[in-house]
C-alpha atoms as a PDB file:
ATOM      1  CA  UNK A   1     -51.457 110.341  63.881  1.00  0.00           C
ATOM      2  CA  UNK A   2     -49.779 107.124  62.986  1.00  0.00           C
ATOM      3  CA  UNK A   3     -50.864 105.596  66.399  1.00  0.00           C
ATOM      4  CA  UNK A   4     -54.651 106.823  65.147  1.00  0.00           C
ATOM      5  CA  UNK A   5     -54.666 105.157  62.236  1.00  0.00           C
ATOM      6  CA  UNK A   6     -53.361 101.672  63.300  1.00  0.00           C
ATOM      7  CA  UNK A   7     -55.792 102.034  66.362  1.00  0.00           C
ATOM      8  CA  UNK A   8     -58.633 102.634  63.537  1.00  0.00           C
ATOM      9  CA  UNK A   9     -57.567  99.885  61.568  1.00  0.00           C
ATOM     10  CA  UNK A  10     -57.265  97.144  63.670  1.00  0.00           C
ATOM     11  CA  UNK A  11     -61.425  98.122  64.856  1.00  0.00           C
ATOM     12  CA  UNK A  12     -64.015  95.432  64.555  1.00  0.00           C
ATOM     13  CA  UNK A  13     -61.301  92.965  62.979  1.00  0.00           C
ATOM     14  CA  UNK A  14     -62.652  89.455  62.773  1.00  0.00           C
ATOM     15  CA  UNK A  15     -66.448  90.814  64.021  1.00  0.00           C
ATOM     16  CA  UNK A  16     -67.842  89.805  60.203  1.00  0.00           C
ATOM     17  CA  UNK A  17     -67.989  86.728  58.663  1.00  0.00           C
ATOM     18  CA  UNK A  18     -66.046  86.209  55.552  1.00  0.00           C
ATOM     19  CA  UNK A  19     -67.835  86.782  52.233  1.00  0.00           C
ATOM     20  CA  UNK A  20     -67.219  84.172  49.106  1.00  0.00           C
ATOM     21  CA  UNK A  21     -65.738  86.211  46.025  1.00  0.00           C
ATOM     22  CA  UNK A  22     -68.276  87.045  43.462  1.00  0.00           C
ATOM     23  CA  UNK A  23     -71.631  89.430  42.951  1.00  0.00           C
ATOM     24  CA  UNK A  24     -74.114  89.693  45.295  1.00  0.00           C
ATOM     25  CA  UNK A  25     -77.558  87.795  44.524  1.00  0.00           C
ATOM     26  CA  UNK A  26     -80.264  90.644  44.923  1.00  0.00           C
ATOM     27  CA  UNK A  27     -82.857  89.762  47.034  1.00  0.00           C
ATOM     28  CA  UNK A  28     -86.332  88.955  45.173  1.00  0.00           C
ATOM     29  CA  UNK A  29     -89.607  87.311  45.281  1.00  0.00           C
ATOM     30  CA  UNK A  30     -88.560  84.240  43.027  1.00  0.00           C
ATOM     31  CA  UNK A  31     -91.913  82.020  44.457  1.00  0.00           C
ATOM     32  CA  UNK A  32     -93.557  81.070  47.748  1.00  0.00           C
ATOM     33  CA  UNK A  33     -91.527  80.379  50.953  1.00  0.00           C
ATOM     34  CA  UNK A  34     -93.933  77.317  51.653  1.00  0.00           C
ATOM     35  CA  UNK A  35     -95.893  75.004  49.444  1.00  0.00           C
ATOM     36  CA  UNK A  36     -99.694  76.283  49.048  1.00  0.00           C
ATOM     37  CA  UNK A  37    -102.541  73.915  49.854  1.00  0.00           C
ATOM     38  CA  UNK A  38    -106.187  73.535  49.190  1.00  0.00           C
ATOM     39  CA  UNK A  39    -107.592  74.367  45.446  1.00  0.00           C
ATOM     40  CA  UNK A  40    -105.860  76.463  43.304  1.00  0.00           C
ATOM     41  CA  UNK A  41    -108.026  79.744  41.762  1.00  0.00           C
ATOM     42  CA  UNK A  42    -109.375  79.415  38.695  1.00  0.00           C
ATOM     43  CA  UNK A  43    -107.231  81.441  36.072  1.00  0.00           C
ATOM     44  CA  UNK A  44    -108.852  84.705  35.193  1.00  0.00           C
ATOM     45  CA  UNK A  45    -110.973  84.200  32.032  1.00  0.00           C
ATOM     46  CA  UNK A  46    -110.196  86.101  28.566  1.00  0.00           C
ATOM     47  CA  UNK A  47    -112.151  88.885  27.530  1.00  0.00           C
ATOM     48  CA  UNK A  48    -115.028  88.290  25.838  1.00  0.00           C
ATOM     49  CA  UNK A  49    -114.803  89.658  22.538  1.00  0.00           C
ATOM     50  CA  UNK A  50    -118.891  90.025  21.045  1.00  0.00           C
ATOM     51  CA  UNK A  51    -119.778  86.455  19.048  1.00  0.00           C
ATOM     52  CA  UNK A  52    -120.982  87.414  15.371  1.00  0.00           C
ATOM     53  CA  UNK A  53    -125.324  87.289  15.318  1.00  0.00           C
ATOM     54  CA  UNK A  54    -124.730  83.395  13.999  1.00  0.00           C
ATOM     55  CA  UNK A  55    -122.155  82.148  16.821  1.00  0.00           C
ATOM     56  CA  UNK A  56    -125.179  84.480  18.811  1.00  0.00           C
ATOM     57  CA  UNK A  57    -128.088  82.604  17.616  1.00  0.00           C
ATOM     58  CA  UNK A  58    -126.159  78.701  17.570  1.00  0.00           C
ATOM     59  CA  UNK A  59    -125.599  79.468  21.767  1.00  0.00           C
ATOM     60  CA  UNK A  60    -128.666  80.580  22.842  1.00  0.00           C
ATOM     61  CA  UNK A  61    -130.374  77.821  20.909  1.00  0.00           C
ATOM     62  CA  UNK A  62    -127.529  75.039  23.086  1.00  0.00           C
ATOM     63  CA  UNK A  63    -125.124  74.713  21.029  1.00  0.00           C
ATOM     64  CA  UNK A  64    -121.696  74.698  23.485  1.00  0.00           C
ATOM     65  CA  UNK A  65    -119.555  77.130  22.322  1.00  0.00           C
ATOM     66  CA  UNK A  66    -115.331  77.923  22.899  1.00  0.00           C
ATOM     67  CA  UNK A  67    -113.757  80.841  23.707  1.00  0.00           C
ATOM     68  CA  UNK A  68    -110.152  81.528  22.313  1.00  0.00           C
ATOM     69  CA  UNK A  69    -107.210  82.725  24.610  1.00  0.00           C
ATOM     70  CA  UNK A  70    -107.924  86.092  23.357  1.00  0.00           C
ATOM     71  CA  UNK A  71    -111.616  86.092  23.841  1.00  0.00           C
ATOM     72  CA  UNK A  72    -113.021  85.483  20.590  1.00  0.00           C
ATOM     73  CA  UNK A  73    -116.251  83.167  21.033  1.00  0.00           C
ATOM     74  CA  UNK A  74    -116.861  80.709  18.387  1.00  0.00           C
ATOM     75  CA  UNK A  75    -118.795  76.752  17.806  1.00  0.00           C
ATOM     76  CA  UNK A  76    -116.746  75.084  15.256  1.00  0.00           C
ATOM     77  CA  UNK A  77    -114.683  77.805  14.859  1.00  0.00           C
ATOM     78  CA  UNK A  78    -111.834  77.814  11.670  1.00  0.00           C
ATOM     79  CA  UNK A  79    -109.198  79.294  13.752  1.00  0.00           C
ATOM     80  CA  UNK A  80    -108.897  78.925  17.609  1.00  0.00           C
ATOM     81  CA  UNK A  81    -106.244  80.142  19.594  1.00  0.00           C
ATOM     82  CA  UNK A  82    -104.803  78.180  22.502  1.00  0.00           C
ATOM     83  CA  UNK A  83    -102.018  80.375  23.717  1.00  0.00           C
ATOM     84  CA  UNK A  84    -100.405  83.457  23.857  1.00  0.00           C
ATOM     85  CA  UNK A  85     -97.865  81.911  21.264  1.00  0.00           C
ATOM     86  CA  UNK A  86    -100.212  78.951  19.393  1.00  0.00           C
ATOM     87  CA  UNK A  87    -102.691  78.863  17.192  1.00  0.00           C
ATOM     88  CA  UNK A  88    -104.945  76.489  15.387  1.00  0.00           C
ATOM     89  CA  UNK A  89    -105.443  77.140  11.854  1.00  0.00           C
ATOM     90  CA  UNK A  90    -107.646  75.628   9.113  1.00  0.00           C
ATOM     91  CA  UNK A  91    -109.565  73.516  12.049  1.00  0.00           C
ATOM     92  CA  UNK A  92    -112.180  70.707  10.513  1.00  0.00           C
ATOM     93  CA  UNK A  93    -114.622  69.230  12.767  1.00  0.00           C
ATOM     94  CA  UNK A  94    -115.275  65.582  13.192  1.00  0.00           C
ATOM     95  CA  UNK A  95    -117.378  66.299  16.706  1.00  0.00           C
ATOM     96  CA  UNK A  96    -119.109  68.790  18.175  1.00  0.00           C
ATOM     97  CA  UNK A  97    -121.717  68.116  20.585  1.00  0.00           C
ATOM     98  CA  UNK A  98    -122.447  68.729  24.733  1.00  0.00           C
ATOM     99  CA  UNK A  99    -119.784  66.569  25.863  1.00  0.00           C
ATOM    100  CA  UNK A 100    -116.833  67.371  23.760  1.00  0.00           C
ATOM    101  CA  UNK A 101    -115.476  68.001  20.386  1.00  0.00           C
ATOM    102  CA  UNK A 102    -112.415  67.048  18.373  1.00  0.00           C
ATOM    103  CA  UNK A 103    -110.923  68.524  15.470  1.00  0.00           C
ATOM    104  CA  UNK A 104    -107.913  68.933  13.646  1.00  0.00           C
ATOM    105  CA  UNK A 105    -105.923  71.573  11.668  1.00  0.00           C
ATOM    106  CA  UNK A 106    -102.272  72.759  11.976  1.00  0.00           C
ATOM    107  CA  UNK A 107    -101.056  74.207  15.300  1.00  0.00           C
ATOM    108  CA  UNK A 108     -98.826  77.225  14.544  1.00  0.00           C
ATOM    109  CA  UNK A 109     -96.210  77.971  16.929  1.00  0.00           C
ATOM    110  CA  UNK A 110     -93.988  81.412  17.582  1.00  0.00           C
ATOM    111  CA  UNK A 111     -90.345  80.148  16.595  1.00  0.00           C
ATOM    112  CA  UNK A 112     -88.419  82.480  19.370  1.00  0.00           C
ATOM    113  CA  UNK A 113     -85.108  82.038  17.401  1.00  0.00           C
ATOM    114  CA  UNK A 114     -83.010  84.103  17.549  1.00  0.00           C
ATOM    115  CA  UNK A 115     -85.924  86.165  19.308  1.00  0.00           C
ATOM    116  CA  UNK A 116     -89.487  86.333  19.531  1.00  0.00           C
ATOM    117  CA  UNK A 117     -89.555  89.554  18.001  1.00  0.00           C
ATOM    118  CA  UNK A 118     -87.904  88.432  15.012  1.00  0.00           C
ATOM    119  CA  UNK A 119     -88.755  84.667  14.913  1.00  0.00           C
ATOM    120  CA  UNK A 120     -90.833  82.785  12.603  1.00  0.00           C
ATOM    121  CA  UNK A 121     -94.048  79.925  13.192  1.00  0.00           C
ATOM    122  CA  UNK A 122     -93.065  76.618  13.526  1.00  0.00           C
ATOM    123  CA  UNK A 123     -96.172  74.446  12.003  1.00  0.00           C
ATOM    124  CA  UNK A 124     -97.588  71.157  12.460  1.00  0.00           C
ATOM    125  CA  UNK A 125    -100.521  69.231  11.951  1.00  0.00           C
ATOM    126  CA  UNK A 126    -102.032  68.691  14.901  1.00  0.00           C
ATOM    127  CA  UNK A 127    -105.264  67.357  17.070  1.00  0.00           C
ATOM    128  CA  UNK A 128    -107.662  69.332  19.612  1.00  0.00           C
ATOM    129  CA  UNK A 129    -110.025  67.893  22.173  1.00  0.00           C
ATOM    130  CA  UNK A 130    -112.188  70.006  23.640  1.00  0.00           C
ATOM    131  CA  UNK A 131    -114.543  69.245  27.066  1.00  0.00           C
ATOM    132  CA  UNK A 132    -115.533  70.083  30.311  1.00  0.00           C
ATOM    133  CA  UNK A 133    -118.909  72.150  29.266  1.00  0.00           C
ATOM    134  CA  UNK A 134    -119.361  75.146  31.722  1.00  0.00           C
ATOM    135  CA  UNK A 135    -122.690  76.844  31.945  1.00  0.00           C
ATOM    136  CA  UNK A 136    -122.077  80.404  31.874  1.00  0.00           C
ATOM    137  CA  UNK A 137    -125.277  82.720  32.244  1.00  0.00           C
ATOM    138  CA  UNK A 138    -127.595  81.230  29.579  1.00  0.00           C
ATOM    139  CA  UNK A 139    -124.926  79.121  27.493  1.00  0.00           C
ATOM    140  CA  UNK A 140    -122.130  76.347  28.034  1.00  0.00           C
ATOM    141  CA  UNK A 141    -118.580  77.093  26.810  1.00  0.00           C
ATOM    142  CA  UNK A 142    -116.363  73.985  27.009  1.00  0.00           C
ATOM    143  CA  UNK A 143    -113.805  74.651  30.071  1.00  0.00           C
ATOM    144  CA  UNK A 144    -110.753  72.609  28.621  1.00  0.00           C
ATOM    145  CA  UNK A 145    -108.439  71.664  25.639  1.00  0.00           C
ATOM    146  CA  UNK A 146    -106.136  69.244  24.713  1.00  0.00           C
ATOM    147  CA  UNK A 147    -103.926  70.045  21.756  1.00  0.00           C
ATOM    148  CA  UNK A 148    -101.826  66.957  20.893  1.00  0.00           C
ATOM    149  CA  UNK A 149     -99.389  68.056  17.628  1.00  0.00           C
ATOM    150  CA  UNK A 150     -97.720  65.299  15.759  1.00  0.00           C
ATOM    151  CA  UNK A 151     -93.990  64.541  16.689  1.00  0.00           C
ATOM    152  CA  UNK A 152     -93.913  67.050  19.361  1.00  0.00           C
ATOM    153  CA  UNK A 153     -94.626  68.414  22.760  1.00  0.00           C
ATOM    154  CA  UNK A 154     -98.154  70.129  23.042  1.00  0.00           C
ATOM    155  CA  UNK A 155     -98.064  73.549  24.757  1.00  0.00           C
ATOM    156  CA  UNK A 156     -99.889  74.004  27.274  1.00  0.00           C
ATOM    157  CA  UNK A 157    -103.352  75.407  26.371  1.00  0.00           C
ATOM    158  CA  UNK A 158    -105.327  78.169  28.183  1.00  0.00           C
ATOM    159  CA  UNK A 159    -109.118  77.458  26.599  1.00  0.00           C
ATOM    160  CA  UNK A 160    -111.178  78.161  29.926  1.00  0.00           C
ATOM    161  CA  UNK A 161    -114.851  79.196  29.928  1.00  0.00           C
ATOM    162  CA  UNK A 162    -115.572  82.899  30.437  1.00  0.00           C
ATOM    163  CA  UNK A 163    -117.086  82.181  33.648  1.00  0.00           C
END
């Protein structure tokens, strides 16, 4: 028995490579194994929540409209959100016309400390630029926005046509 057991142990000794002390990464998909090429795809536009019978009547007679990360559709809008986690409030026109608009209001940003869930809005005032006009069916949505807060680092905005 003793002669089975040493026999047993001594089996496949030195056969595997030595492992460095310490968990196991799991294997995952953490990104591409090569660097794409060629365009990128167009981000997949919001839903389009129904414009009110004014927003209505202002596109259809050319007025370029905007359509909020969360779908709302809106010209001059009051309130236009940017991202999932910003928002411009209490917006005030100095442009709007078929090559761009600018405005400003305050940006209002989720504070995720200590979490999200729990966090406040950080606030600032802040500047948009919107551009890029997109027909889409029988009216033009602008296709881009800069937001450009004051003192800070603008997150990154999602404002894309709905087409």
């Amino acid at each position: 028995m003793i002669l089975a057991t040493i026999a047993l142990a001594g089996c496949g000794a030195g056969d595997e490579p030595e492992r460095a002390a310490g968990p196991a990464i799991p294997k995952g998909d953490y990104g591409p194994v090569r660097p794409g090429s060629g365009e990128r795809a167009r981000p997949v536009a919001p839903p389009r929540k129904a414009p009110s019978a004014a927003v209505s009547s202002a596109l259809i007679g050319g007025t370029v409209g905007v359509v909020g990360v969360e779908g709302a559709v809106g010209v001059r809008p009051a309130t236009l959100d940017v991202s999932a986690d910003a928002t411009l409030e209490d917006l005030r026109w100095q442009r709007w016309d078929a090559r761009g608009a600018e405005g400003a209001g305050t940006l209002s940003v989720r504070d995720c400390d200590p979490t999200c869930a729990s966090g406040g809005r950080d606030q600032r005032p802040a500047t948009v630029r919107l551009s890029a006009p997109r027909l889409c069916g029988r009216s033009a949505y602008f296709d881009r926005a800069r937001v450009e807060p004051d003192g800070a680092d603008a997150p990154a905005s999602y404002v894309r046509a709905p087409c």
